[in-house]
N, C-alpha and C. Protein backbone atom coordinates (compact mmCIF):
# COMPACT_ATOMS: atom_id res chain seq x y z
N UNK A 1 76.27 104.65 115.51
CA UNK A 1 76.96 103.45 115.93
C UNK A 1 77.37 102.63 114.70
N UNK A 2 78.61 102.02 114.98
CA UNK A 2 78.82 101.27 113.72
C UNK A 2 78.10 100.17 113.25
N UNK A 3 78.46 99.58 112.28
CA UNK A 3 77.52 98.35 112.33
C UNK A 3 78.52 96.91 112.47
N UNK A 4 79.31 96.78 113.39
CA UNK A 4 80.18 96.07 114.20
C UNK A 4 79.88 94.98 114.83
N UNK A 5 80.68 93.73 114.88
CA UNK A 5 79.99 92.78 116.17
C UNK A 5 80.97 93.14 117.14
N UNK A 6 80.46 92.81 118.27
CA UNK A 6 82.19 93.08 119.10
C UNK A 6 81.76 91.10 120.27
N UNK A 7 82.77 91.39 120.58
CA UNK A 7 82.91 90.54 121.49
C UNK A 7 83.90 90.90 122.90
N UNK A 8 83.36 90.32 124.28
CA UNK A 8 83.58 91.06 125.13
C UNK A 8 85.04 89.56 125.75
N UNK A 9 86.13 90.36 125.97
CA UNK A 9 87.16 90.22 126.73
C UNK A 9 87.18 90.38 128.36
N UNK A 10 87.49 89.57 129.31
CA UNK A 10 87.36 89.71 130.45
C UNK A 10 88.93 89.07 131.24
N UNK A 11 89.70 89.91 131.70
CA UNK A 11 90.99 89.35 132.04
C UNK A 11 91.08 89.41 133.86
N UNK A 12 91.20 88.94 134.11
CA UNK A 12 92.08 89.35 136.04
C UNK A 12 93.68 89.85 135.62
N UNK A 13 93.48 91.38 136.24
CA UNK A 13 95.19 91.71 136.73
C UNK A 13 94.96 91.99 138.10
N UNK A 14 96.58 92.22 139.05
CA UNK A 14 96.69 92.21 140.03
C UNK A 14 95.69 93.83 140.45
N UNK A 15 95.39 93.91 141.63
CA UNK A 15 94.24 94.58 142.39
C UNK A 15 95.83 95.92 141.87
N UNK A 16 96.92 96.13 142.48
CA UNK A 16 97.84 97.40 142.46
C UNK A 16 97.64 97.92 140.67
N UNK A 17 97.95 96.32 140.02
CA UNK A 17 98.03 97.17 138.13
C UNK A 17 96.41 97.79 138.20
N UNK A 18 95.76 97.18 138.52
CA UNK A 18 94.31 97.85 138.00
C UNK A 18 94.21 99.26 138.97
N UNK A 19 94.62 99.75 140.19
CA UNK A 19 94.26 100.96 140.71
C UNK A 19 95.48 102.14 139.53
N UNK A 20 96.49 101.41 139.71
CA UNK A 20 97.60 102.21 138.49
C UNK A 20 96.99 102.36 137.21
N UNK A 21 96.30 101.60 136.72
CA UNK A 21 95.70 101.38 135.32
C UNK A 21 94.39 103.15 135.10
N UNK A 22 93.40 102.96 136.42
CA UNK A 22 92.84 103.45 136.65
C UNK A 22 93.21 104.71 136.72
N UNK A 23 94.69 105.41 137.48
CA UNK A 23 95.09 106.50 138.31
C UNK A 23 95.66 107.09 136.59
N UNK A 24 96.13 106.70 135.60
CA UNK A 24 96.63 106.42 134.48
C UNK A 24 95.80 107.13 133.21
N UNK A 25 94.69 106.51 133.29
CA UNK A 25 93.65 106.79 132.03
C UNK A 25 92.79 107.92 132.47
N UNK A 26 92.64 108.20 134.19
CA UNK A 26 91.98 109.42 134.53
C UNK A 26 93.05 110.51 134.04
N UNK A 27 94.38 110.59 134.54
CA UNK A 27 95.22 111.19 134.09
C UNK A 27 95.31 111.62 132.91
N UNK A 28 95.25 110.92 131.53
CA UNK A 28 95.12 111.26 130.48
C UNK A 28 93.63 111.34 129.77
N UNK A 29 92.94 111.59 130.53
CA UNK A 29 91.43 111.44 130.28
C UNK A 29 90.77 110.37 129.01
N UNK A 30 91.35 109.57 129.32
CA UNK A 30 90.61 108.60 128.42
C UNK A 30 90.22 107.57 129.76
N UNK A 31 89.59 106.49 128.50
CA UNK A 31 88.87 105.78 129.77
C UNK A 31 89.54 104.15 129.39
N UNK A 32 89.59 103.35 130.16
CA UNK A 32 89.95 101.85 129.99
C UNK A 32 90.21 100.90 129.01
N UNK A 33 89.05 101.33 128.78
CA UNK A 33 88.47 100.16 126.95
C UNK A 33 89.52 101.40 125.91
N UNK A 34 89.10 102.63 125.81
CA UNK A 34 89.83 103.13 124.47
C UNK A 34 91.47 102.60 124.31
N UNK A 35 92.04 102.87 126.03
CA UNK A 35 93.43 102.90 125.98
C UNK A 35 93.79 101.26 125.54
N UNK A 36 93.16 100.60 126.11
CA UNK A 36 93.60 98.78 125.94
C UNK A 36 93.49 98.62 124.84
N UNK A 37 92.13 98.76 124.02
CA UNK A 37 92.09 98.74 122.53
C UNK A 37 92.87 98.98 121.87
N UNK A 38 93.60 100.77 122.13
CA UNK A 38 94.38 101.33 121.42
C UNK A 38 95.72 100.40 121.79
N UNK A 39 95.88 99.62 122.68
CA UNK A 39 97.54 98.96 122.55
C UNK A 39 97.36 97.95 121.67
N UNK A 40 96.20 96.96 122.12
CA UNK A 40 95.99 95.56 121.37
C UNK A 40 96.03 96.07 119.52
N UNK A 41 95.30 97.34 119.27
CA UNK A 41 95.66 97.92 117.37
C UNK A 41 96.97 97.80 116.91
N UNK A 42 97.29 98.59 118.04
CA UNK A 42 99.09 99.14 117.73
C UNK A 42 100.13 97.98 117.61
N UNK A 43 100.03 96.29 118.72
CA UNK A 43 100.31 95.63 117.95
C UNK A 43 100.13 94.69 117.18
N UNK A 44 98.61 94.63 116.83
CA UNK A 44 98.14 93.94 115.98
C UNK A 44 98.41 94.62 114.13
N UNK A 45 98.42 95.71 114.30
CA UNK A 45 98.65 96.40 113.13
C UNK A 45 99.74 96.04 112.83
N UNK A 46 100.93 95.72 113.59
CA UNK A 46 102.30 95.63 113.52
C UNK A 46 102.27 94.18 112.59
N UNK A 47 101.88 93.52 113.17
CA UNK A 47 101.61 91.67 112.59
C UNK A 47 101.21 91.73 111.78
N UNK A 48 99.78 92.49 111.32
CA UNK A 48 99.09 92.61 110.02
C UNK A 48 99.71 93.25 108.71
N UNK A 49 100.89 94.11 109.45
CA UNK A 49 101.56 94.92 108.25
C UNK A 49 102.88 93.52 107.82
N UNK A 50 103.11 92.85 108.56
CA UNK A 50 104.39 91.60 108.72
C UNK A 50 103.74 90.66 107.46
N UNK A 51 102.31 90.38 107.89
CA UNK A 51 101.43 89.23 107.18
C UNK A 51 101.27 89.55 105.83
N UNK A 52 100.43 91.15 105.47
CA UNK A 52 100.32 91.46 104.37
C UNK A 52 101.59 91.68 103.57
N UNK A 53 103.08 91.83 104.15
CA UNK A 53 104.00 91.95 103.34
C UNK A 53 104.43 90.97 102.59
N UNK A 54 104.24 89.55 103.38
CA UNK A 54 104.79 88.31 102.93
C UNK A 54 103.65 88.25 101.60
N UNK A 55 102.34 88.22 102.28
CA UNK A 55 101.53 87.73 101.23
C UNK A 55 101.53 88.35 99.97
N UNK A 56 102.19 89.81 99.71
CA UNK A 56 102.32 90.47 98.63
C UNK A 56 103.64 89.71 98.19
N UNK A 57 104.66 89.20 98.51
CA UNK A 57 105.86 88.83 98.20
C UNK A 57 105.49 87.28 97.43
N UNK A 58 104.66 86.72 98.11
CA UNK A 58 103.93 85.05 97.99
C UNK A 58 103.63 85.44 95.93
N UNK A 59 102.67 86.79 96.38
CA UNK A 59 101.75 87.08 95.34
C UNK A 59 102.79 87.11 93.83
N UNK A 60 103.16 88.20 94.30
CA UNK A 60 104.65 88.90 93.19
C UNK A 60 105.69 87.59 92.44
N UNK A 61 105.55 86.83 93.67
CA UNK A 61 106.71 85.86 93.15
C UNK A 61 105.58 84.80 92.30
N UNK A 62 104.46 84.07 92.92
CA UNK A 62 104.08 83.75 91.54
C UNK A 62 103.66 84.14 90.72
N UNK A 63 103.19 85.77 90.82
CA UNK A 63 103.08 86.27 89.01
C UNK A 63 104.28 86.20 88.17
N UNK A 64 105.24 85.85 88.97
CA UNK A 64 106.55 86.22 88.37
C UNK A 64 107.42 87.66 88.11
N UNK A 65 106.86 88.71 88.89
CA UNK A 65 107.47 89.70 89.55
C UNK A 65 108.67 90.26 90.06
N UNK A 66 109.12 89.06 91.20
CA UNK A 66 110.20 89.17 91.73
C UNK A 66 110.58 87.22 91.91
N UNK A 67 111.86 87.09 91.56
CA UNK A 67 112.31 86.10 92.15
C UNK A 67 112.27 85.29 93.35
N UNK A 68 113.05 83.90 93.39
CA UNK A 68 112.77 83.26 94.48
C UNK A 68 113.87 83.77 95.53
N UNK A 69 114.37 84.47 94.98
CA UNK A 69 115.85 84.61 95.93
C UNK A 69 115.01 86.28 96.46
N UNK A 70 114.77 86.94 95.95
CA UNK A 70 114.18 88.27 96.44
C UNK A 70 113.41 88.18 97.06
N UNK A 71 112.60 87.16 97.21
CA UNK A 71 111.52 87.07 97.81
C UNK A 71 111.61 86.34 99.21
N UNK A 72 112.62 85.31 99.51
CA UNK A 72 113.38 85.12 100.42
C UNK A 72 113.76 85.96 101.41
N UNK A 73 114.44 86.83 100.58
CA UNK A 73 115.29 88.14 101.07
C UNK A 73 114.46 89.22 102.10
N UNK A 74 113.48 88.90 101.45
CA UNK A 74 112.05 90.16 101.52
C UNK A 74 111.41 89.33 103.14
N UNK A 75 111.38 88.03 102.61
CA UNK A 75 110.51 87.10 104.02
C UNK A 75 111.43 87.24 105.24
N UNK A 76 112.78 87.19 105.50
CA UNK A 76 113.88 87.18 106.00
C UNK A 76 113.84 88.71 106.84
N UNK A 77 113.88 89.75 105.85
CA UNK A 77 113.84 91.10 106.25
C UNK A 77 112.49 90.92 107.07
N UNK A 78 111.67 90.61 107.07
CA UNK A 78 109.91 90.46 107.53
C UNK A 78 110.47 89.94 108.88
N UNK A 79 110.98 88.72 108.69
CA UNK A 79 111.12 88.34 110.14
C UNK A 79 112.08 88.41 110.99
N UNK A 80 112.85 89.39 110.93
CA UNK A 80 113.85 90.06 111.73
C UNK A 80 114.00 91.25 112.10
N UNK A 81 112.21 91.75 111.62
CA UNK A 81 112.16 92.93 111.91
C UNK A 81 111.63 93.26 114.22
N UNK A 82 112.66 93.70 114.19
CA UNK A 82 112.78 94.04 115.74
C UNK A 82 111.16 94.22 116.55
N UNK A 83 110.96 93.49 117.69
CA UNK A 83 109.76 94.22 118.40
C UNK A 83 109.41 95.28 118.27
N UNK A 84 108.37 95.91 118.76
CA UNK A 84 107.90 97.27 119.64
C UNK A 84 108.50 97.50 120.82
N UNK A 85 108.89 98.26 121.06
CA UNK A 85 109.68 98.28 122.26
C UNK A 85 108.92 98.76 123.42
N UNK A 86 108.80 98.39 124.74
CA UNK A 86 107.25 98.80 125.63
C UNK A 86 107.97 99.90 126.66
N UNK A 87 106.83 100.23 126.48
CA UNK A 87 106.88 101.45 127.18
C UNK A 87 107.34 101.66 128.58
């Protein structure tokens, strides 16, 4: 086991999404928690890769790396980068 804290999430969806949810993860043999987890990663990773880009750009520009105008450019590109598109 890892050595992890977790903390427990508890949501209400409608009674039909949860039997679909259910009919879904038996189908692909996984179970509830892996599949939800695995969406909440996929777009949290997405944000985290958005966050760490700026902050490398933050970084670069005051070592003096890249300019203020590139670095603009770079924040700009960051935030116009398109959703995930759902499934």
């Amino acid at each position: 086991m890892r050595n992890e804290t977790h903390t427990r999430l508890s949501i209400d969806i409608p009674h039909e999404m949860h039997m679909a949810l259910k009919l879904f993860v038996v189908k692909n043999r996984i179970n509830i928690k892996d599949y939800v987890v695995g969406l909440i990663k996929e777009d949290l990773s997405e944000e985290m890769e958005d966050y760490l880009l700026g902050q490398m750009a933050l970084k670069a520009e005051k070592e003096g790396s890249i300019g203020v105008k590139k670095s603009e450019k770079l924040f700009k590109k960051i935030s116009k980068k398109p959703a995930r598109s759902k499934k």
